[in-house]
Protein backbone atom coordinates (compact mmCIF):
# COMPACT_ATOMS: atom_id res chain seq x y z
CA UNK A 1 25.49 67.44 -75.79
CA UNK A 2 26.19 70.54 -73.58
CA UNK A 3 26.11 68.52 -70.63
CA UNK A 4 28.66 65.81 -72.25
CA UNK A 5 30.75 69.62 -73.46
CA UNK A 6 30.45 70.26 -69.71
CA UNK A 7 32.24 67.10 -68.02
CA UNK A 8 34.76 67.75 -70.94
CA UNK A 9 35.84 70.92 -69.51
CA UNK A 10 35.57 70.08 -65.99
CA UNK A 11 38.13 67.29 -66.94
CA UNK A 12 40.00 69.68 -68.78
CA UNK A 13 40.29 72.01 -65.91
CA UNK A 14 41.44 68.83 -63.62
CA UNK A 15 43.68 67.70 -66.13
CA UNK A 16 45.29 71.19 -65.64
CA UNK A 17 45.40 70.84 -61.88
CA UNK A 18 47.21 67.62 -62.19
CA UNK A 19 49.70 68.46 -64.23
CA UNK A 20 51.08 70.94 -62.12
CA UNK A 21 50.89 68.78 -58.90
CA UNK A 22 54.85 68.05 -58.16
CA UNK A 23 54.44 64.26 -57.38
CA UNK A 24 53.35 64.29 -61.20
CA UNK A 25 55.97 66.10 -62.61
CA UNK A 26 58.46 63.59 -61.19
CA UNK A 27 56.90 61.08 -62.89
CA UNK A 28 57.60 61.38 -66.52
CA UNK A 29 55.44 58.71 -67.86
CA UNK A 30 52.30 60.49 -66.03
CA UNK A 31 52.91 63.68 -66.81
CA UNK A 32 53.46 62.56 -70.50
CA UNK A 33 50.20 60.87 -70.33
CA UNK A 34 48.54 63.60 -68.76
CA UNK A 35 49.83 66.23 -71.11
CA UNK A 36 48.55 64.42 -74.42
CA UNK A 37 45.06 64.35 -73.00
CA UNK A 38 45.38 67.86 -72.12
CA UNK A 39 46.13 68.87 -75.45
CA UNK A 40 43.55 66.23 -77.05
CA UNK A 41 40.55 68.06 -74.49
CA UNK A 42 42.08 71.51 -75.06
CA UNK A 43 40.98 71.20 -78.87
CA UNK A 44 37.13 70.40 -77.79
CA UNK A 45 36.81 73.11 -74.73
CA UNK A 46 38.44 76.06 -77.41
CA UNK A 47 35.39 75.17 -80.00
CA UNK A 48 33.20 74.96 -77.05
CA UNK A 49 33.95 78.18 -75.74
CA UNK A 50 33.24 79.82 -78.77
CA UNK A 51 29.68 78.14 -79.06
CA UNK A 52 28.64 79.13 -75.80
CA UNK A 53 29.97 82.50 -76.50
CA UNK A 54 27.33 82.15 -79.58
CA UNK A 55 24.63 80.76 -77.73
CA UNK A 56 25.13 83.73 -75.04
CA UNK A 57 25.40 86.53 -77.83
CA UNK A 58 21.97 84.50 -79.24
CA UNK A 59 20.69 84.52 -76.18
CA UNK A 60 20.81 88.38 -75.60
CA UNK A 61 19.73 89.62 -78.98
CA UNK A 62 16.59 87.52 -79.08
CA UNK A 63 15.51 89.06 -75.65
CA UNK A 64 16.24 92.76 -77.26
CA UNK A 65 14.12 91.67 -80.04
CA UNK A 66 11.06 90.58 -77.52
CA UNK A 67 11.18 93.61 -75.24
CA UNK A 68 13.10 96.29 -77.41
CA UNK A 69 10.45 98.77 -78.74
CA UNK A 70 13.19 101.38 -80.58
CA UNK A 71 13.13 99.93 -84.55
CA UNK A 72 17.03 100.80 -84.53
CA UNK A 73 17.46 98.41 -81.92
CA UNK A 74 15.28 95.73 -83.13
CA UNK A 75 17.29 95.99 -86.93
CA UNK A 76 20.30 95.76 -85.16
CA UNK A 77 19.08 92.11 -83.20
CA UNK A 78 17.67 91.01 -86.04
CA UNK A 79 21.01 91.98 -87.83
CA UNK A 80 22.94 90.25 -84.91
CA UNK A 81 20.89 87.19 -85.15
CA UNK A 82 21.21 86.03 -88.88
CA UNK A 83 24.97 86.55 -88.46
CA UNK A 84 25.36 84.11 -85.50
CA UNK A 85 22.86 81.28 -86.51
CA UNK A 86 24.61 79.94 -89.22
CA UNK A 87 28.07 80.18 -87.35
CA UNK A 88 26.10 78.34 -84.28
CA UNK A 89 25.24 75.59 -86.60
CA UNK A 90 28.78 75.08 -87.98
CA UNK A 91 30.09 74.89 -84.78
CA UNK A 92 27.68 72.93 -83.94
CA UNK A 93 28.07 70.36 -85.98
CA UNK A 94 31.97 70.46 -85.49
CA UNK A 95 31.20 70.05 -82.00
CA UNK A 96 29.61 66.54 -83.06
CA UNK A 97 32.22 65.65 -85.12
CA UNK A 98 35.22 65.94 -82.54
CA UNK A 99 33.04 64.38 -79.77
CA UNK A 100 33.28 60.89 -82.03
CA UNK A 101 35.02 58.66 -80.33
CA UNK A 102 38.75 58.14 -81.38
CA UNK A 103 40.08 55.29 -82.37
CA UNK A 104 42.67 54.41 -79.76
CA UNK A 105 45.09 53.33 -81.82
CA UNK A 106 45.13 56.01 -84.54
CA UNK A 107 48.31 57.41 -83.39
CA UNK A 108 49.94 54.42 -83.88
CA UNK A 109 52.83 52.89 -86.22
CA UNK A 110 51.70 50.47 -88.51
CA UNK A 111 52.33 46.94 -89.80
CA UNK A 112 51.29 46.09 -93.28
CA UNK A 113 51.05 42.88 -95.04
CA UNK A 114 49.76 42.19 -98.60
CA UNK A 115 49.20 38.68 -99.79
CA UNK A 116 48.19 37.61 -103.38
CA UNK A 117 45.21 35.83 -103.86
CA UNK A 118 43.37 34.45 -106.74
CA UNK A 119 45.26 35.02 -109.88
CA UNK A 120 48.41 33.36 -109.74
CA UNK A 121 51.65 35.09 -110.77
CA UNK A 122 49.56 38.45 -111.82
CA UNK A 123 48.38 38.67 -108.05
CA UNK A 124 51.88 38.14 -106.87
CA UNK A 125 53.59 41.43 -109.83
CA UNK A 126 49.97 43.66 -108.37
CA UNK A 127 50.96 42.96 -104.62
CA UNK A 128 54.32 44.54 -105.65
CA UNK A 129 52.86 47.09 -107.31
CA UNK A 130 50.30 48.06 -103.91
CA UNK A 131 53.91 48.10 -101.93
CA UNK A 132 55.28 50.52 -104.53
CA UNK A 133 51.94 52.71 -104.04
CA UNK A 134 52.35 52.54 -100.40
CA UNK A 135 56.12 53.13 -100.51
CA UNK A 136 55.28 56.37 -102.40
CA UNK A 137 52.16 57.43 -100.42
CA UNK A 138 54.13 56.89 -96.85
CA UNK A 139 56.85 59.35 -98.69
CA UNK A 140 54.72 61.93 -99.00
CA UNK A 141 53.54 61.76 -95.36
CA UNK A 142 56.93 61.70 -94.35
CA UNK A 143 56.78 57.97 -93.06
CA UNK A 144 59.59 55.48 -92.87
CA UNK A 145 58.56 52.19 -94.32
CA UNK A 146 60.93 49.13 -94.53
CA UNK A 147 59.87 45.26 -95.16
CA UNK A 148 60.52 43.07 -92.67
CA UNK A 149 59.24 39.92 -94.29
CA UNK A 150 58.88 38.82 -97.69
CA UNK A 151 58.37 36.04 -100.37
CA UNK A 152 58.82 36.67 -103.67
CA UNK A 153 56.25 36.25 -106.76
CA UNK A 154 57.77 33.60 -109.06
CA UNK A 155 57.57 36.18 -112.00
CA UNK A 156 58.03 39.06 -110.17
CA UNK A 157 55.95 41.26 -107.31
CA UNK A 158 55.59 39.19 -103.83
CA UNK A 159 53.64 36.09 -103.01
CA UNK A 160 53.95 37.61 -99.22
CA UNK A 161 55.23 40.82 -98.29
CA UNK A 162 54.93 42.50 -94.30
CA UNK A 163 56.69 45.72 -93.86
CA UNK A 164 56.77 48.30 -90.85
CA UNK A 165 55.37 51.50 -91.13
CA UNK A 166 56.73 54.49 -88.96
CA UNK A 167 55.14 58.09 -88.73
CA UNK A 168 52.57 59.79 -87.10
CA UNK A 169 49.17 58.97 -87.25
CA UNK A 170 50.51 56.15 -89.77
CA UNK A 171 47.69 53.46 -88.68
CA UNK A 172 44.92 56.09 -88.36
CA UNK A 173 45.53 56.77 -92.79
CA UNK A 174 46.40 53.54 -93.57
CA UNK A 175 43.36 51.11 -91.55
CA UNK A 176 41.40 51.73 -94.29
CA UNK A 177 43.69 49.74 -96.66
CA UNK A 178 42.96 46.37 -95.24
CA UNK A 179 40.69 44.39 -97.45
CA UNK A 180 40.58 42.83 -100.94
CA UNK A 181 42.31 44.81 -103.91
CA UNK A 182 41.14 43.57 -107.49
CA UNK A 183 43.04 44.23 -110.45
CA UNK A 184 41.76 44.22 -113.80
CA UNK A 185 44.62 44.74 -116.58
CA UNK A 186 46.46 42.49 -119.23
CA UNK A 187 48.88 40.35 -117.30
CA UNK A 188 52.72 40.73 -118.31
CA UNK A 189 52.45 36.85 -118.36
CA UNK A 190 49.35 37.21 -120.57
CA UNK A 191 50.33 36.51 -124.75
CA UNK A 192 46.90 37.01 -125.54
CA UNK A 193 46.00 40.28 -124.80
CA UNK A 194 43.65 39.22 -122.63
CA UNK A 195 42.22 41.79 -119.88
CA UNK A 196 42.33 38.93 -116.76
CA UNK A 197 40.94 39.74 -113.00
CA UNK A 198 43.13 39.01 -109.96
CA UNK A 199 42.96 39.94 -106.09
CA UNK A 200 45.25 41.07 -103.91
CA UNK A 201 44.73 41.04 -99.83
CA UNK A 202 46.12 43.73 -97.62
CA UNK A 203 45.97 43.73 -93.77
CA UNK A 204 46.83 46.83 -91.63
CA UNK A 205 47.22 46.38 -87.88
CA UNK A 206 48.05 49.13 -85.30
CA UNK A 207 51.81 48.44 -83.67
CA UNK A 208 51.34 47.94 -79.90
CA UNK A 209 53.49 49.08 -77.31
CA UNK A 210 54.95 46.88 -74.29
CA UNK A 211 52.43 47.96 -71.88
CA UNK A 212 49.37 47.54 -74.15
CA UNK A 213 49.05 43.43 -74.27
CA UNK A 214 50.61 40.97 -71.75
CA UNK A 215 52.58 38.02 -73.94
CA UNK A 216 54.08 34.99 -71.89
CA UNK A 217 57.24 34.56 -73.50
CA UNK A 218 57.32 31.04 -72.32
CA UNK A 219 55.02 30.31 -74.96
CA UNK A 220 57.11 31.48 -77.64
CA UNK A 221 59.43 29.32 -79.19
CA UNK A 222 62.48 31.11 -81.24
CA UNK A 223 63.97 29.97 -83.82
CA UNK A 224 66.54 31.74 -86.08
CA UNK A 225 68.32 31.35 -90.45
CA UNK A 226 69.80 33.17 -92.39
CA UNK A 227 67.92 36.12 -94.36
CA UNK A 228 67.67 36.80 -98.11
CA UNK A 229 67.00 40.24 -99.94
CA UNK A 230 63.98 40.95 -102.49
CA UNK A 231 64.66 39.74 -105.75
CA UNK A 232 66.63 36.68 -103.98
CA UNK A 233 69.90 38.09 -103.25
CA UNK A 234 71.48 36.80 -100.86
CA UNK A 235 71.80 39.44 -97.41
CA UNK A 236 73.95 37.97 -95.17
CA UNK A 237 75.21 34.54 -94.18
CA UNK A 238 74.67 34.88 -90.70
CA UNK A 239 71.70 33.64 -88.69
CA UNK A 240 70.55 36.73 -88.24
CA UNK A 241 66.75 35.98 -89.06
CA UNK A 242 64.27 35.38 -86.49
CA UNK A 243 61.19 33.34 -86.35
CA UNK A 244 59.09 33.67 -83.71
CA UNK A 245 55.80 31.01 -83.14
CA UNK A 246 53.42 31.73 -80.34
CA UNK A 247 52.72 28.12 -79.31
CA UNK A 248 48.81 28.27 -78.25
CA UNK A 249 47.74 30.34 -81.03
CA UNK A 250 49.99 28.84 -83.85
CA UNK A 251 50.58 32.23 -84.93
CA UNK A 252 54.39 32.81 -86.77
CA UNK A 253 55.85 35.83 -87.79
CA UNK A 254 59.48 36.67 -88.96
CA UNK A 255 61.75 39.38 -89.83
CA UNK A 256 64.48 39.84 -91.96
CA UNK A 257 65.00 43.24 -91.99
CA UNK A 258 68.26 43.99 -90.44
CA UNK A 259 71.49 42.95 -89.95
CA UNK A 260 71.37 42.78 -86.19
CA UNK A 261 69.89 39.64 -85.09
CA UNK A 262 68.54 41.45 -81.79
CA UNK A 263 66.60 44.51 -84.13
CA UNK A 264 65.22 41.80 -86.12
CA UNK A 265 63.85 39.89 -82.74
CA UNK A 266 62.09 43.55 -81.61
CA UNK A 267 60.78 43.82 -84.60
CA UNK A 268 59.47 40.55 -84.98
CA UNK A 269 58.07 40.29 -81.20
CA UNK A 270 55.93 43.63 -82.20
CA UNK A 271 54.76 42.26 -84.61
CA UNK A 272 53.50 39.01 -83.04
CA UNK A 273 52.08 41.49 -80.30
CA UNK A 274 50.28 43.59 -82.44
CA UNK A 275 48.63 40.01 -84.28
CA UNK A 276 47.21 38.86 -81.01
CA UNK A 277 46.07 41.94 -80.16
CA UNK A 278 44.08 41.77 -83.64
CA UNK A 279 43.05 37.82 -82.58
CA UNK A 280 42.02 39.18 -79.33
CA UNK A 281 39.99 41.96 -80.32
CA UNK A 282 37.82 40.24 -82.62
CA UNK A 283 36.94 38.04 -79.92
CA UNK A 284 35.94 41.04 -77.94
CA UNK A 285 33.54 42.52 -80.95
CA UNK A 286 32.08 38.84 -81.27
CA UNK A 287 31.33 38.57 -77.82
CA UNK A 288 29.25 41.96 -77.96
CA UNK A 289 27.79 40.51 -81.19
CA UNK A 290 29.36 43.37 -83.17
CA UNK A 291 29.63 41.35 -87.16
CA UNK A 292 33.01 41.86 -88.85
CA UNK A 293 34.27 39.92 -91.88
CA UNK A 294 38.45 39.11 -91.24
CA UNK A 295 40.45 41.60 -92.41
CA UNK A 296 42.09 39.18 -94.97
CA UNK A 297 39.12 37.86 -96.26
CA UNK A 298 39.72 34.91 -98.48
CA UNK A 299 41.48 36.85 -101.16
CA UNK A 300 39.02 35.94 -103.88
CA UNK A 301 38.26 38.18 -106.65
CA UNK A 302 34.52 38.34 -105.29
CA UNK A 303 35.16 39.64 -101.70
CA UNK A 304 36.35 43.40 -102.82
CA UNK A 305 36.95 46.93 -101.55
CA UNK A 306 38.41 48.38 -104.60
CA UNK A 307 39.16 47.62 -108.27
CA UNK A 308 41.90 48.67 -109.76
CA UNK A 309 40.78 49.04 -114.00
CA UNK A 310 43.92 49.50 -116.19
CA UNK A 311 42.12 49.70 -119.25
CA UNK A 312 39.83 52.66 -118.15
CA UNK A 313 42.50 54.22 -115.81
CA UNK A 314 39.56 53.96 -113.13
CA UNK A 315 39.50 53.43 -109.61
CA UNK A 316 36.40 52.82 -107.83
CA UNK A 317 36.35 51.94 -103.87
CA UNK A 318 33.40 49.80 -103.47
CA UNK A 319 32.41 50.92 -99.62
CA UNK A 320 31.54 54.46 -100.64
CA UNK A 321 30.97 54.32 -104.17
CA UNK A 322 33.74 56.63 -104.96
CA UNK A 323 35.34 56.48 -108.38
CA UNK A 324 37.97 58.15 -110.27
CA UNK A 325 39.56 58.12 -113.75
CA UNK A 326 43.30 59.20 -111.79
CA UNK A 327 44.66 55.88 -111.80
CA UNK A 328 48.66 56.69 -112.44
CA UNK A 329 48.06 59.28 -109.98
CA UNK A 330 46.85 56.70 -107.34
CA UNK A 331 49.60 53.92 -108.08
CA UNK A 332 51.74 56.77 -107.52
CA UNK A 333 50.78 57.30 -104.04
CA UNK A 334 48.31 60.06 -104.02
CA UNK A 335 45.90 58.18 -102.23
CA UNK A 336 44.68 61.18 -99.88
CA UNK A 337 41.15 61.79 -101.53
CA UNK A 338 40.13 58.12 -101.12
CA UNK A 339 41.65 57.97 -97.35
CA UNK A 340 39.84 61.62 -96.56
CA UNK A 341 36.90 60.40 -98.20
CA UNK A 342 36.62 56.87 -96.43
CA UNK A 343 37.03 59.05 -92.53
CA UNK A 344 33.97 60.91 -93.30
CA UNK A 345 32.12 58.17 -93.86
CA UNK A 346 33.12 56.25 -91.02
CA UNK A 347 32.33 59.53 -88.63
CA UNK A 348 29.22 59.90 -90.68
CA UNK A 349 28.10 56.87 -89.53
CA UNK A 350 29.88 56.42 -85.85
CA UNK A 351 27.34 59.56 -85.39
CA UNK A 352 24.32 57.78 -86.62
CA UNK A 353 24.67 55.37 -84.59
CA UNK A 354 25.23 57.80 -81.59
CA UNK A 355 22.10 58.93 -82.43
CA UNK A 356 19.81 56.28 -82.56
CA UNK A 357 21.48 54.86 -79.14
């Protein structure tokens, strides 16, 4: 570790060279570049610092406490000593945790989609009720969110919904979302009184930038209608819609979003972008033989990350075991404790594995 803690600051101390270096601060891009990973390395050398520091301090009092003779002296290591072990073990294990690799895209915007699955028109009402949780949870983090594409439930909610989420570290919180949300609860269609079990599928991909994945746009074909609002009012009766189909792949995406016909093409193309990007990196983990399930999964009730129990007000994300009886709460947006919880897992285990390599 403290020679990995070493290359760290040597390329901290370059990074700092760089920056400074006039041909780079005529170049914005560079220098912007250059200045993020300064910061990002700046956070790792300022712990690391400190823990040599420790380890020096360590370092000096044991050697007291071999050679020193005076029992003053020898209180005073020992003293010295129990103070700085356990603060050498906390930083220690800090040290592991920011050396985890970052996920490259957690800075990112977001796109989200949510898709009913198996339940009919209760899948379609819960998938509007996950937007409204998301719309209120992206509030709170200061986020914009805004739907881009949609089709409506046909008693209520959304059969289909993709929106754009904009705020930092937006992807980084919401990645965990993607997967299969089961509801159980007594359907609003339901004369019964029935408690009936549907799924819901949400998919969260990182938004990528122009430079990040190279699209020929002569194999996308555009095509453009008019757009309607939620609830089926009518927008606008301008073809201000755009479709966009990447020909090889198949793959279509729209947006309706705004007014401008040219927004809603930006929109739409980053959105295409940031779907092959997902196509082509599971191809890359399959090719290293790294297993992953789709994102979408099949949207039946069986293939779950969380269940969402009406009845019991419970909560319970199936990855980590983590349950709570908070369930307005959550629906609400306060989704932080499951989203905290579900990073340390995922760190917990990146480190295992960097372990065992």
């Amino acid at each position: 570790m403290i020679e990995k803690l070493e290359s760290i600051l040597a390329r901290f101390e370059e990074v700092g060279q760089l920056m400074i270096q006039p041909e780079t601060m005529s170049d914005m891009k560079r220098y912007s570049s250059l200045s993020k990973e300064y910061k990002d390395l700046e956070k790792i050398v300022v712990v690391y610092k400190e823990y040599k520091a420790i380890l020096s301090n360590l370092k000096n009092a044991k050697e007291i406490l071999e050679k020193e003779k005076d029992p003053e002296f020898r209180q005073m290591a020992k003293d010295e000593i129990d103070e700085l072990t356990p603060t050498k073990e906390s930083l220690h294990e800090k040290i592991k945790s920011m050396l985890i690799p970052k996920d490259p895209n957690f800075e990112k915007n977001a796109i989200l989609e949510i898709r009913a699955g198996a339940g009919g028109d209760e899948a379609a009402i819960f998938a509007g009720d996950l937007f409204r949780m998301y719309q209120r949870y992206c509030d709170k983090k200061g986020w914009k969110i805004s739907i881009t594409d949609f089709v409506d439930g046909t008693s209520g909610g959304f059969s289909r919904l993709v929106a754009n989420v904009s705020g930092d570290d937006a992807y980084g919180h919401l990645k965990y979302e993607s997967g299969v949300h089961r509801v159980q609860r007594v359907p609003q269609t339901e004369t019964q009184g029935r408690v009936h079990t549907s799924a819901t599928s949400v998919v969260v991909l990182p938004e990528m930038d122009d430079v990040e994945i190279d699209l020929d746009m002569n194999d996308v074909r555009r095509d453009e209608f008019c757009s309607s609002g939620p609830g089926g009012q009518s927008v606008n009766t301008t073809y201000s819609a755009i479709r966009l189909t990447h020909i090889p792949s198949g793959l279509v995406v729209q947006c309706q979003d705004e007014k401008s016909k040219l927004k809603n093409y930006d929109k739409a193309l980053n959105e295409l972008k940031s779907r092959l990007y997902a196509i082509e990196l599971k191809k890359q983990q399959e090719e290293v033989g790294a297993e992953r399930k789709s994102m979408i999964g099949s949207g039946d009730r069986s293939d779950k990350i969380r269940t969402y129990n009406y009845p019991q007000s419970r909560i319970t994300d199936h990855r980590i075991g983590l349950t709570k009886y908070n369930l307005p709460a959550v629906m609400d947006g306060d989704l932080d404790d499951f989203v905290e919880q579900l990073r340390m897992a995922e760190s917990e285990e990146i480190m295992k594995e960097n372990e065992t390599a």
